[in-house]
Every structure is written in structure tokens, then in C-alpha cells.
N, C-alpha and C. Protein backbone atom coordinates (compact mmCIF):
# COMPACT_ATOMS: atom_id res chain seq x y z
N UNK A 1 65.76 153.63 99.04
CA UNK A 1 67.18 153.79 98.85
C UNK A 1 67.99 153.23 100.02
N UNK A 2 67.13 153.25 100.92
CA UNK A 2 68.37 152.75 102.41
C UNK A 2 68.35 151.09 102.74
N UNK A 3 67.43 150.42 101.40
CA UNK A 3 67.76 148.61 101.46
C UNK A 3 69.04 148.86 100.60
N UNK A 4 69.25 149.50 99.60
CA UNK A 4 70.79 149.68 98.88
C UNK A 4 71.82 149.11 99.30
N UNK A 5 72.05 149.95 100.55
CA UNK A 5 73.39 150.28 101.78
C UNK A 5 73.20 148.77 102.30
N UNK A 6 71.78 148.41 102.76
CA UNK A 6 71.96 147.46 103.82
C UNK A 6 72.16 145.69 102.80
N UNK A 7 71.54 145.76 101.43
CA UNK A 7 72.05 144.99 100.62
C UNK A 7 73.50 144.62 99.88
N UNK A 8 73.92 145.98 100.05
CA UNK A 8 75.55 146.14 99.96
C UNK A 8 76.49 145.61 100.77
N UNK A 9 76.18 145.17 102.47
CA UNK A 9 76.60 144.88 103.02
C UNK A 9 76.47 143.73 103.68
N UNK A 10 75.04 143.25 103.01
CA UNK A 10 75.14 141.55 102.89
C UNK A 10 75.90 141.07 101.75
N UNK A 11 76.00 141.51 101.35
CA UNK A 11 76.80 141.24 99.94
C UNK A 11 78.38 141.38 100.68
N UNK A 12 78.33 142.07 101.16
CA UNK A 12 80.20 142.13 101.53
C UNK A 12 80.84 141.30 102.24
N UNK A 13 79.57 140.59 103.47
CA UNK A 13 79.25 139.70 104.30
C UNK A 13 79.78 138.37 104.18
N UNK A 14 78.70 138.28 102.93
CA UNK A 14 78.49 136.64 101.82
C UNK A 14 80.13 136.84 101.05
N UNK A 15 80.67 137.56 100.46
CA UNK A 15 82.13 137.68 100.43
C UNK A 15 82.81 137.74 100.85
N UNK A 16 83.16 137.94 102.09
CA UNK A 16 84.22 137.43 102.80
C UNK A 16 83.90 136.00 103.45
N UNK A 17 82.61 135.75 103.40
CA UNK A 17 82.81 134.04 104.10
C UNK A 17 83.45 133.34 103.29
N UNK A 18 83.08 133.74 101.90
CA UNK A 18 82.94 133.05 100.70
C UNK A 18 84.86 133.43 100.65
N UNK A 19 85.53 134.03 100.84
CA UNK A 19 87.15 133.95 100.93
C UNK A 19 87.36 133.31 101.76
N UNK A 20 86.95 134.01 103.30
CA UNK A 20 87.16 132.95 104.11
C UNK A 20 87.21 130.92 103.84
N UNK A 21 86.16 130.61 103.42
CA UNK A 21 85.89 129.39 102.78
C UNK A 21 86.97 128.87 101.33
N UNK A 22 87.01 129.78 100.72
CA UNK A 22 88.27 129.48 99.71
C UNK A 22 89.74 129.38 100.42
N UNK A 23 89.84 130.30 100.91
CA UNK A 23 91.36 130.22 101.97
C UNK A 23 91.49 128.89 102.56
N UNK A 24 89.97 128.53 103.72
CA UNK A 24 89.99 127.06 104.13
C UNK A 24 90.56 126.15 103.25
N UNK A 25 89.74 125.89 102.13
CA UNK A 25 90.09 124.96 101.39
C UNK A 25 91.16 125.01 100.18
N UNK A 26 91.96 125.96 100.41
CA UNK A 26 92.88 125.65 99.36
C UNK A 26 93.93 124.97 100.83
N UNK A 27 93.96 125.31 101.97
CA UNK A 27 94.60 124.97 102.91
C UNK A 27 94.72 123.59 102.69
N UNK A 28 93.43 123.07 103.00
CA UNK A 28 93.03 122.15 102.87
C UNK A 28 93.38 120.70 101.66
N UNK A 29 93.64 121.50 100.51
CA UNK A 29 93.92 120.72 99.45
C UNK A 29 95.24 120.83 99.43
N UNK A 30 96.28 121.75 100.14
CA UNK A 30 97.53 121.38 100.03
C UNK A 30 98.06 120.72 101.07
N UNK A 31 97.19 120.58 102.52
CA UNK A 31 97.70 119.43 103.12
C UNK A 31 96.90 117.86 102.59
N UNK A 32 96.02 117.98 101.71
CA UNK A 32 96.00 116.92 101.15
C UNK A 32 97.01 116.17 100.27
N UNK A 33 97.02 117.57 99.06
CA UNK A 33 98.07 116.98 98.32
C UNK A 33 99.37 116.54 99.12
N UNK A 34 99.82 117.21 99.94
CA UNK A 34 100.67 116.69 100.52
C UNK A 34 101.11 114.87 100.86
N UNK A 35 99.47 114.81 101.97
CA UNK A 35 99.33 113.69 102.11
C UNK A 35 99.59 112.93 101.06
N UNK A 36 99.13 112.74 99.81
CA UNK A 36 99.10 111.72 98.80
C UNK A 36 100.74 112.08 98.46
N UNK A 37 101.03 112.53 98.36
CA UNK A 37 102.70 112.67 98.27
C UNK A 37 103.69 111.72 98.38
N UNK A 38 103.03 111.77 100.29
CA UNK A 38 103.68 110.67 101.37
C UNK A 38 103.36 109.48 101.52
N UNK A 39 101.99 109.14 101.08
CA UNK A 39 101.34 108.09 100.66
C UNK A 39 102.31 107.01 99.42
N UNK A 40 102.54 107.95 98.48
CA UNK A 40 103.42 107.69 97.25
C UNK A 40 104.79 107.36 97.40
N UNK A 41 105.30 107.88 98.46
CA UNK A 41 106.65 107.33 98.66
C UNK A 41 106.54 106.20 99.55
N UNK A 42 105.54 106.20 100.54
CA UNK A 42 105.39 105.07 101.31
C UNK A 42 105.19 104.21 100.47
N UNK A 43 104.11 103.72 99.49
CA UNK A 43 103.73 103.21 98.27
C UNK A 43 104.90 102.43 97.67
N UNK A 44 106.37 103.24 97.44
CA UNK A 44 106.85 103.17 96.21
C UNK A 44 107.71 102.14 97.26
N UNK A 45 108.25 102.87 98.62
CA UNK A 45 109.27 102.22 99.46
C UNK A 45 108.31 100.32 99.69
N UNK A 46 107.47 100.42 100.10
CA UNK A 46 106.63 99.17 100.32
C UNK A 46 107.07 97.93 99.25
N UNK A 47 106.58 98.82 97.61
CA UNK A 47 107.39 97.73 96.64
C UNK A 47 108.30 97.48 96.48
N UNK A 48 109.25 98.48 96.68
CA UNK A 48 110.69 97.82 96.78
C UNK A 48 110.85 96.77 98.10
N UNK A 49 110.48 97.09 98.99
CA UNK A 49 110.39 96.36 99.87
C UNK A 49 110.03 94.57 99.69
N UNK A 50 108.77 94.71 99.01
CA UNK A 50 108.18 93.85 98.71
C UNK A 50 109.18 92.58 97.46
N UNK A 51 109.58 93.50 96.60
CA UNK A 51 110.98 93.09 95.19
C UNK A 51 111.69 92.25 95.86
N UNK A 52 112.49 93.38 97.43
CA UNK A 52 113.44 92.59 97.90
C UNK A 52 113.19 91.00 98.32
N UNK A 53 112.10 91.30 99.25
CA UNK A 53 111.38 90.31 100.05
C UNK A 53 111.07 88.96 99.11
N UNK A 54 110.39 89.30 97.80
CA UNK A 54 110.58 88.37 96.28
C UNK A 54 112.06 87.81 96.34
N UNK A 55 113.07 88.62 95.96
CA UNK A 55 113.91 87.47 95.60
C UNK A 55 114.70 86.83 96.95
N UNK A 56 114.71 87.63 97.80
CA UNK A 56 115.21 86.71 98.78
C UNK A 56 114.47 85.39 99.09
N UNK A 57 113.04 85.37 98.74
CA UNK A 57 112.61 84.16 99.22
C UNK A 57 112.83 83.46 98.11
N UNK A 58 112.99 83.59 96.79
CA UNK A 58 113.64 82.75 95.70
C UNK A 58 114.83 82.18 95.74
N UNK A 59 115.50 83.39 96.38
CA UNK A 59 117.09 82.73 96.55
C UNK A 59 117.11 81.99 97.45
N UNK A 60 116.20 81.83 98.60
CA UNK A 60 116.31 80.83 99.83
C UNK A 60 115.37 79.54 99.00
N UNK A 61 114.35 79.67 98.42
CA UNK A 61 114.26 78.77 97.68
C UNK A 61 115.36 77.74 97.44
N UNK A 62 116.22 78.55 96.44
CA UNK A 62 117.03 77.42 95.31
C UNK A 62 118.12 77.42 96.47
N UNK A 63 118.55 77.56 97.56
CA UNK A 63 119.52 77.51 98.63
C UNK A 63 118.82 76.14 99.11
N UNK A 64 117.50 76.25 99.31
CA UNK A 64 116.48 74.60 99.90
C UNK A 64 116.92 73.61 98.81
N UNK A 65 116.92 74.02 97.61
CA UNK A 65 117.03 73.03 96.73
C UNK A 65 118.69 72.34 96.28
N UNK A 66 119.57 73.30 96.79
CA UNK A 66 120.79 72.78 96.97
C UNK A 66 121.25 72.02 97.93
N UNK A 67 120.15 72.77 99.13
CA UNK A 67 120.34 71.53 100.44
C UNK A 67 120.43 70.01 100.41
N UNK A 68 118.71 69.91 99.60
CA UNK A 68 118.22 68.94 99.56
C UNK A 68 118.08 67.98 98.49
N UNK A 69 118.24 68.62 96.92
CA UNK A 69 118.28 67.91 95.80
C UNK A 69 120.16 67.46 95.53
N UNK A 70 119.89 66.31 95.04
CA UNK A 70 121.49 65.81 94.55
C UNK A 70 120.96 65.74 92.86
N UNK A 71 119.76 66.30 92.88
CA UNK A 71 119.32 66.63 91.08
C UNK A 71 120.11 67.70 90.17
N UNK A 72 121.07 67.27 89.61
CA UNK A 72 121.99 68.59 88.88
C UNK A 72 120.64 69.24 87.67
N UNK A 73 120.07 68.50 87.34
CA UNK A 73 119.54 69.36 86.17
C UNK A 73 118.24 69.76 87.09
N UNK A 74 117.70 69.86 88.20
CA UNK A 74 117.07 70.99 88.61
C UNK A 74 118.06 72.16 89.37
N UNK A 75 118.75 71.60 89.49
CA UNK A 75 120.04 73.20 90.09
C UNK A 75 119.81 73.78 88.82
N UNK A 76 120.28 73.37 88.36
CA UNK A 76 121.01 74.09 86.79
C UNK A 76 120.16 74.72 86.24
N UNK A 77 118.35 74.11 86.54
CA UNK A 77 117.48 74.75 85.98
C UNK A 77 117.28 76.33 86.51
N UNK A 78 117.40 75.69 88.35
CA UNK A 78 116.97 76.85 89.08
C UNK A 78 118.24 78.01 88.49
N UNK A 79 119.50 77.63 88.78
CA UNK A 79 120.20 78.71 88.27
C UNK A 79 120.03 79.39 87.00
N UNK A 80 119.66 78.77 86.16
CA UNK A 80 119.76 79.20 84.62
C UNK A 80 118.45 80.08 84.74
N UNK A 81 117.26 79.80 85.80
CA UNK A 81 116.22 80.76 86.03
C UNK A 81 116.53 82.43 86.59
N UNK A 82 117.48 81.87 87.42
CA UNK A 82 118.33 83.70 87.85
C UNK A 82 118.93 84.30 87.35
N UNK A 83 119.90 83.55 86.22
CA UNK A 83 120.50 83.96 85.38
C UNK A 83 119.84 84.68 84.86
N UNK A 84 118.24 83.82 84.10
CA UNK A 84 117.15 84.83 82.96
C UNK A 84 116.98 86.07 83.54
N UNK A 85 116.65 86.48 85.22
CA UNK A 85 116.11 87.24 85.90
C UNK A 85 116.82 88.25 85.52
N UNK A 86 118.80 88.22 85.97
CA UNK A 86 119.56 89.06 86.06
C UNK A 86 119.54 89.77 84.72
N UNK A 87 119.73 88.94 84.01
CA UNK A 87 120.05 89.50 82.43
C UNK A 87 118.93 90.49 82.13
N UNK A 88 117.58 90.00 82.67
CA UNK A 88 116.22 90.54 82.12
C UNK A 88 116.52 92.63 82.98
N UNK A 89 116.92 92.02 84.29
CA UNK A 89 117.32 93.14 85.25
C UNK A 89 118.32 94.21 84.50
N UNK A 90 119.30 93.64 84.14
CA UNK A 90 120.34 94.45 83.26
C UNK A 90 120.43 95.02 81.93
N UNK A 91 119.38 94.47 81.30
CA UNK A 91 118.50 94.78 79.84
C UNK A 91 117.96 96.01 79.82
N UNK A 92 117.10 95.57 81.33
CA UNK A 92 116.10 97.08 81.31
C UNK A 92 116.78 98.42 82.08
N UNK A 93 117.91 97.87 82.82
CA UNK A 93 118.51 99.09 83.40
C UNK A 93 119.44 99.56 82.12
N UNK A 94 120.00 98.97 81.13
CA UNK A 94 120.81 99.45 80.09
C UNK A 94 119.93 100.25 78.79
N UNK A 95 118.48 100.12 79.00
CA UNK A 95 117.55 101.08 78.34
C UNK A 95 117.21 102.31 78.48
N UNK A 96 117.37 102.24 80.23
CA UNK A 96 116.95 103.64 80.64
C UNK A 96 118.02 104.66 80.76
């Protein structure tokens, strides 16, 4: 009868590590989740970043090509290409 008591209290032992260890890791998974959070806005800021960085080098593009071409029907092309862009831009913002 007196392994009972002393089995009872390995048992109580192995349960509290075993909280202890759950406590850790829920800690744990909410400074994770966290992390991926911040990850995600860094993420999201990067592409915009990246969008901007896109058309500015397009628009410096067709700015080279105004420099340097006296070609009206590649202006006209390049413009009529931004034009498509904008419209395509204003399409999808008038959906949402």
C-alpha cells in the first residue's frame, strides 16, 4: 500500500512538468505567431515597395524613350501601354 502514495506523487510530478511544458509552449507559439505576423507585413510592405519600384522604372523607361526616340508611333505605343495599365488599375479598384 505505501508504493500507492509514492506512485501518486510521481504522477503529480510528471504533471506539473507536463503544464509546465504546455505553458512553455503555448508561450512559445504566440511569440511565434506573432513573428509570422511581422513577417507578413514586412512581406506585404516589400511588394508594394517592389510595384512602386516597377513602375517607376517603366516610367523612366518611356521618359529614355522620349529623350531619345523622334519615333511618334513608339511614344504613342509606349503611352497607349500606360494608359492599358491605368485603366486595368482603375477596373480592379472599381470592383472592390
Amino acid at each position: 500500500m505505501e508504493t500507492l502514495p509514492i506512485i501518486a506523487s510521481e504522477i503529480k510530478v510528471k504533471v506539473v512538468k507536463l503544464l509546465q511544458t504546455v505553458a512553455e509552449l503555448q508561450t512559445r507559439c504566440e511569440q511565434l505567431e506573432m513573428e509570422v505576423k511581422n513577417l507578413k507585413v514586412d512581406l506585404e510592405t516589400q511588394k508594394n515597395s517592389n510595384k512602386s519600384l516597377q513602375e517607376t522604372n517603366k516610367m523612366r523607361n518611356i521618359a529614355e524613350i522620349l529623350a531619345q526616340s523622334k519615333d511618334r508611333l513608339e511614344l504613342q505605343h509606349a503611352v497607349n501601354q500606360q494608359i492599358k495599365i491605368i485603366d486595368e488599375c482603375l477596373r480592379l479598384l472599381s470592383n472592390k
